[in-house]
Protein backbone atom coordinates (compact mmCIF):
# COMPACT_ATOMS: atom_id res chain seq x y z
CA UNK A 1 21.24 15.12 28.86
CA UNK A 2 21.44 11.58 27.40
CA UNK A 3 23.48 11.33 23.81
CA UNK A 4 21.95 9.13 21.10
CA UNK A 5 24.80 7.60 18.86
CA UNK A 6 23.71 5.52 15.76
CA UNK A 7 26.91 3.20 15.52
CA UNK A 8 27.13 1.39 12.14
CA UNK A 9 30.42 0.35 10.37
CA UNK A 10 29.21 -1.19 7.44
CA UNK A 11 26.30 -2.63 5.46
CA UNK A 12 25.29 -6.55 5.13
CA UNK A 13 26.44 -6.33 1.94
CA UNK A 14 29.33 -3.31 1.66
CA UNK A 15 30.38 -0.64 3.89
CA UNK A 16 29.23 2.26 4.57
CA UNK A 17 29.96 5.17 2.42
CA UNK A 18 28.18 2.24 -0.93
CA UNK A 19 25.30 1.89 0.70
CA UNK A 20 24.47 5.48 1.38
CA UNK A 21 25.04 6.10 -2.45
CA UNK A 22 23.03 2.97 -3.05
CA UNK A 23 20.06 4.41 -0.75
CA UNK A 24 20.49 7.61 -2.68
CA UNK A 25 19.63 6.07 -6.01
CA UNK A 26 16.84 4.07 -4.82
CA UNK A 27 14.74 6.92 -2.97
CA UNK A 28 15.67 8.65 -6.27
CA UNK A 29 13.88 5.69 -8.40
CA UNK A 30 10.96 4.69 -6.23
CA UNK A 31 10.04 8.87 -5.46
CA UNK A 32 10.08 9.37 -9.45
CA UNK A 33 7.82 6.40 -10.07
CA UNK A 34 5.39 7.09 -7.14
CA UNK A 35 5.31 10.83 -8.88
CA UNK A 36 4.32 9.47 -11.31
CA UNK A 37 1.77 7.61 -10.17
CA UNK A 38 0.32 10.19 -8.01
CA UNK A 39 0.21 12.52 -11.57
CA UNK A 40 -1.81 10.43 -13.03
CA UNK A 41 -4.13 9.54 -10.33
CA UNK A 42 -4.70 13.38 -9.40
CA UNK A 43 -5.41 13.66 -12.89
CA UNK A 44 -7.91 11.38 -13.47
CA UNK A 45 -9.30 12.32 -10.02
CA UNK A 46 -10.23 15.57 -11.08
CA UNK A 47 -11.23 14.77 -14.63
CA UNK A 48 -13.61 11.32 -13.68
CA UNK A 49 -13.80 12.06 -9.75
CA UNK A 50 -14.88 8.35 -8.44
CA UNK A 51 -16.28 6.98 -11.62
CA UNK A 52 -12.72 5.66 -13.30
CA UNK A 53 -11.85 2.76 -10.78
CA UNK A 54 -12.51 4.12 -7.36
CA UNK A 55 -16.51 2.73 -7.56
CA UNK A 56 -15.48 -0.65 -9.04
CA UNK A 57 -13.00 -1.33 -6.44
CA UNK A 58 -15.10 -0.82 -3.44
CA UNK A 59 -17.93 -2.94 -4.45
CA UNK A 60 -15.86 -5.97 -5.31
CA UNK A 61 -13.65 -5.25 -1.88
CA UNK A 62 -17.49 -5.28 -0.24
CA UNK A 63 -18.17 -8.77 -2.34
CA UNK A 64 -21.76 -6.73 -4.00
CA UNK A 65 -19.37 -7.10 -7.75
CA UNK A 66 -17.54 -11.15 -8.44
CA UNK A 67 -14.52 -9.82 -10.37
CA UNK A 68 -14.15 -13.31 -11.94
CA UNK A 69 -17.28 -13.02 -14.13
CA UNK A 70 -16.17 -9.98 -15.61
CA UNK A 71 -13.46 -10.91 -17.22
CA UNK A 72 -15.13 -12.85 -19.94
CA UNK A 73 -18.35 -12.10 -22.21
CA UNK A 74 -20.46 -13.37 -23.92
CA UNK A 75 -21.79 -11.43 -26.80
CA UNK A 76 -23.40 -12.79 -30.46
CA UNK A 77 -21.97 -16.14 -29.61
CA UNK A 78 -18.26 -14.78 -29.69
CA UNK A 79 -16.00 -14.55 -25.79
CA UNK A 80 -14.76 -10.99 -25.73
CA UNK A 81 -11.74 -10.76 -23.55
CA UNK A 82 -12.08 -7.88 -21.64
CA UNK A 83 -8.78 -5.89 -20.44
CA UNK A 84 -9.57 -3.47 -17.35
CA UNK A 85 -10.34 -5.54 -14.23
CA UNK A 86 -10.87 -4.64 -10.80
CA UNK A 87 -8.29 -6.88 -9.74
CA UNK A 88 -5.27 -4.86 -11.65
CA UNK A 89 -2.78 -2.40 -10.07
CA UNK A 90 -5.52 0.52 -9.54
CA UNK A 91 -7.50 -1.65 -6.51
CA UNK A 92 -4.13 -3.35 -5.18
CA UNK A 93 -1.33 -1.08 -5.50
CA UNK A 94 -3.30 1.89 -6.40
CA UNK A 95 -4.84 1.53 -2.53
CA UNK A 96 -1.10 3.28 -1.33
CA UNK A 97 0.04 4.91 -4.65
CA UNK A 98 -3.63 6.47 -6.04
CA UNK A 99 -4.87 6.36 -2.20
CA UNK A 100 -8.13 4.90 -3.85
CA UNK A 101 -8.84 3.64 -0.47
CA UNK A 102 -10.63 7.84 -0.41
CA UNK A 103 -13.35 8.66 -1.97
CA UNK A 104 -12.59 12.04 -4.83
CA UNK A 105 -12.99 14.53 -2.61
CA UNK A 106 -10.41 13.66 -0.15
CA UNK A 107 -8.58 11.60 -2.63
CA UNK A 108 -7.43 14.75 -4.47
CA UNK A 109 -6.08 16.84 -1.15
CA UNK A 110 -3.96 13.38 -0.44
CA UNK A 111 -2.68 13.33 -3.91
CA UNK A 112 -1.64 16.87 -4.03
CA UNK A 113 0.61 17.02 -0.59
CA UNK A 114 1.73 13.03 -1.68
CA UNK A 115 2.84 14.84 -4.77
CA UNK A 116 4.74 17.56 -2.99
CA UNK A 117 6.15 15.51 -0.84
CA UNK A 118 7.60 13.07 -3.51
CA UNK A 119 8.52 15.95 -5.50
CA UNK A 120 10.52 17.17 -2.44
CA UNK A 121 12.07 13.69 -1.84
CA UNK A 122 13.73 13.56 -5.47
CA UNK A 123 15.40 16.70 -4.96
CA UNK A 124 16.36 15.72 -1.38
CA UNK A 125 18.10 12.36 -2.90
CA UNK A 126 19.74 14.16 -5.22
CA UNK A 127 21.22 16.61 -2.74
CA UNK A 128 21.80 13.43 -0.92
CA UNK A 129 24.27 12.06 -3.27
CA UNK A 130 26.10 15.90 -3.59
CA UNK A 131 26.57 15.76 0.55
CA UNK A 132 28.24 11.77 0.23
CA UNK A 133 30.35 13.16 -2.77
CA UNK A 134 31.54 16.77 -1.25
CA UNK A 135 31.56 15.04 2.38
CA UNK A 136 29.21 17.47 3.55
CA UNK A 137 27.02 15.92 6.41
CA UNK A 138 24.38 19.01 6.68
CA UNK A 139 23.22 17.75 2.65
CA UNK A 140 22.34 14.32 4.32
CA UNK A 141 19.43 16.71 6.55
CA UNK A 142 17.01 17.48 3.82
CA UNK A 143 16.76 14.02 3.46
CA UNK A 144 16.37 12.40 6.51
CA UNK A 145 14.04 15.50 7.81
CA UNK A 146 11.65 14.17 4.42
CA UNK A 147 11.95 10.26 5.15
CA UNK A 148 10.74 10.82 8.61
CA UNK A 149 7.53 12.64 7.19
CA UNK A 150 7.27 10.02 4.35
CA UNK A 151 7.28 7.38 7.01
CA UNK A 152 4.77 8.55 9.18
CA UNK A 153 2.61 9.92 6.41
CA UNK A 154 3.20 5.80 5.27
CA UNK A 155 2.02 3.94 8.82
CA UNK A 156 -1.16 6.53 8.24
CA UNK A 157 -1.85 4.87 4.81
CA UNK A 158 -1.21 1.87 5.85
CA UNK A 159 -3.84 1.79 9.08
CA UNK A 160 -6.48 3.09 6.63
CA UNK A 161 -5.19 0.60 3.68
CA UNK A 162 -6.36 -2.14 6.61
CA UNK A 163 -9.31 -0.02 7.59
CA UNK A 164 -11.25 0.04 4.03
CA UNK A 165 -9.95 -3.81 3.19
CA UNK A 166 -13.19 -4.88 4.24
CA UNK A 167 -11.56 -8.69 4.59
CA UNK A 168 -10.37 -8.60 0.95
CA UNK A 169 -7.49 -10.28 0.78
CA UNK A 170 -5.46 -8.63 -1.90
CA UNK A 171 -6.25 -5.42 -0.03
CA UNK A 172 -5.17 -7.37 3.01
CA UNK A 173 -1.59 -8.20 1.15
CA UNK A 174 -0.93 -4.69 -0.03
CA UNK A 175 -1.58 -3.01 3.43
CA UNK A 176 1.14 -6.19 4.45
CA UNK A 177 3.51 -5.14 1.85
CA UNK A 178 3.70 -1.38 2.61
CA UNK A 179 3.84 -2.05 5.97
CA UNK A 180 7.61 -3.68 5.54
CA UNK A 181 8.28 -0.87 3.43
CA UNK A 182 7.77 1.42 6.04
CA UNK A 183 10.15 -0.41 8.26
CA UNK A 184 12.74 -0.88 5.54
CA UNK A 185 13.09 2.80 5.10
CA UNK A 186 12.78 3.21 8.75
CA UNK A 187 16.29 0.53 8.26
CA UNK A 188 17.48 2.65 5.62
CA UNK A 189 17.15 6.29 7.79
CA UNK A 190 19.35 4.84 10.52
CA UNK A 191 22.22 4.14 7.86
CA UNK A 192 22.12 7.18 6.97
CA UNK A 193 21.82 8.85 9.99
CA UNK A 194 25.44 6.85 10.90
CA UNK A 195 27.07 8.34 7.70
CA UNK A 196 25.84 11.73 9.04
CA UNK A 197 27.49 11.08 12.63
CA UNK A 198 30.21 9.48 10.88
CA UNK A 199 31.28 12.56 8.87
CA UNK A 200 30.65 14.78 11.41
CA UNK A 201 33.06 13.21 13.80
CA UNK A 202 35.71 13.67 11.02
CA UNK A 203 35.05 16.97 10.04
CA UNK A 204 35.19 18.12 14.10
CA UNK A 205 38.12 16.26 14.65
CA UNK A 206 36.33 13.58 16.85
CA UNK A 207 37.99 9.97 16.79
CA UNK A 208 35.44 6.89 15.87
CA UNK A 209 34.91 4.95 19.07
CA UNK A 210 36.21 0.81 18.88
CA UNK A 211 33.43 -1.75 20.59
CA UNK A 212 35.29 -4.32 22.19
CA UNK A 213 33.61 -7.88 21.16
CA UNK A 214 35.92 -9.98 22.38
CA UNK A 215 33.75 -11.94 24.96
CA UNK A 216 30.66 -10.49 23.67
CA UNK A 217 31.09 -7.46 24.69
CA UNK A 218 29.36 -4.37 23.14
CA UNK A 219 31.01 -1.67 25.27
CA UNK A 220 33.17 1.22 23.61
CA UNK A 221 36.48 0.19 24.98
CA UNK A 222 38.54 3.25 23.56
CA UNK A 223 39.59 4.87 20.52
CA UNK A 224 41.26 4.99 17.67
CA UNK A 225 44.70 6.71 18.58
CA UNK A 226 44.98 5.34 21.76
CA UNK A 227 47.11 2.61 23.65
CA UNK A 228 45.20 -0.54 23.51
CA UNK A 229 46.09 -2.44 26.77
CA UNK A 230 47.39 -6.06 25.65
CA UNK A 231 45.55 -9.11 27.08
CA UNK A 232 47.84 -11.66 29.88
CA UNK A 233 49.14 -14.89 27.89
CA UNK A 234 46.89 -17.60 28.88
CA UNK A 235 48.07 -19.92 31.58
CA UNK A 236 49.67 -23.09 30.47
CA UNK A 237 48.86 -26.56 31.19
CA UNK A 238 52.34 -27.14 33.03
CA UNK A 239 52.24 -24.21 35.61
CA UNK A 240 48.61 -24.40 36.74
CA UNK A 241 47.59 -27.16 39.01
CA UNK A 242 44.15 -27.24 40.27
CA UNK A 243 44.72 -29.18 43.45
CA UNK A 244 46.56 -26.09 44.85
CA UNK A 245 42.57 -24.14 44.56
CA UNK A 246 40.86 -27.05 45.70
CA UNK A 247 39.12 -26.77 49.07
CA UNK A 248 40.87 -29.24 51.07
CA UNK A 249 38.88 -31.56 52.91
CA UNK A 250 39.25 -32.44 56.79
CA UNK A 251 36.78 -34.94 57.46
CA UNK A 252 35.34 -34.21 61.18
CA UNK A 253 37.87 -32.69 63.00
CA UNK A 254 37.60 -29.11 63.99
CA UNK A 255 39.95 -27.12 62.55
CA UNK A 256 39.94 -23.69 64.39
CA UNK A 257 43.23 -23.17 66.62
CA UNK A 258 42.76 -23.84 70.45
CA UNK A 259 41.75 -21.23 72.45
CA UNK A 260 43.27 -19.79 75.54
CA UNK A 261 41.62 -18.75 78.74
């Protein structure tokens, strides 16, 4: 049976053992705010169903509503200014975070398992950041088993974020965005997964494995504790002639010994 190894030393910006902690406190962040956001939009969901922003947003993704002339009026001869627009967060960003790319009905179910699932994320970072501190790699599970749903349940949103753009373009640029979102955290899950490996070798006794790059090589030579063998001296200029490798040349004459009959 083949043996998957994630091999990372260290970060592009610190090693390894930072940026875990670092990826700790920012699924931490961006889970509480996208709670948040999926609170409110399941709660207006079920108090206003489609009638809030959902309605709005399709017609001016479908071009049958010109967003531009509804941001002024024109009433008594006074220009009223007016706030809400279909442009705002709700039919960009609200297309991943309020899925308002689904109508109420099915709008509500995504909401309510986003919500678990974010929910379930928080407390998974924080038990995160307990497993890095107690070096405890079986904490790092709970998270990684989450992120894997997250990102799969995100590639889904994003197909259908694509799907209902109907050629709007700031639809088009959010389904874009969350798109390299998903592959950052994709990023993100491997760098964990090689702190989990990591402390598991330590804990079991198992020496980190050395890739030789000399040459551009990306082999495991050997490891840690063991006797490195130590490269020849390079030749020098006064004992290496190159006339003594050169194929000498004989003109015509055969050189083969005579033969005897």
């Amino acid at each position: 049976m083949a043996k998957v190894e994630v091999q990372i030393r260290r970060c592009f910006c610190c090693g390894l053992s930072v940026a875990t902690s670092v990826i700790a406190i920012y699924t931490f962040l961006l889970y509480l705010l996208l709670l948040i956001a999926a609170g409110i939009a399941y709660s207006d969901t079920v108090n206003n169903g489609d009638a809030s922003h959902y309605n709005s947003c399709e017609l001016e993704a479908q071009g049958k509503i010109n967003a531009e002339n509804r941001k002024l009026t024109f009433t008594g001869g006074k220009t009223v200014v007016v706030v809400q627009d279909s442009t705002s967060y709700h039919c960009s960003l609200g297309l991943y975070t309020e899925e308002l790319k689904y109508s109420a009905n099915n709008r509500s179910v995504s909401l309510f398992i986003d919500i678990l699932l974010y929910g379930s994320l928080i407390l998974a970072s924080i038990i995160l950041l307990i497993g890095l501190c107690s070096y405890n790699h079986w904490l790092l599970l709970p998270w990684a088993f989450l992120m894997i749903i997250d990102i799969v349940r995100g590639f889904i949103s994003v197909f259908f974020i694509f799907w209902y753009s109907y050629g709007n373009l700031a639809r088009v640029a959010t389904g874009i965005f969350f798109l390299g979102l998903q592959f950052l955290h994709i990023s993100l899950w491997m760098i964990i997964a090689a702190k989990f490996q990591r402390i598991y070798n330590r804990r079991n006794g198992i020496p980190d494995k050395v890739y030789d790059v000399r040459g551009g090589s990306r082999a495991p030579s050997t490891y840690y504790g063991e006797t490195h063998a130590v490269a020849p001296p390079p030749h020098r200029g006064g004992d290496y002639y190159p006339d003594q490798h050169r194929q000498q040349q004989y003109g015509h004459y055969d050189q083969q010994p005579p033969y005897r009959y």
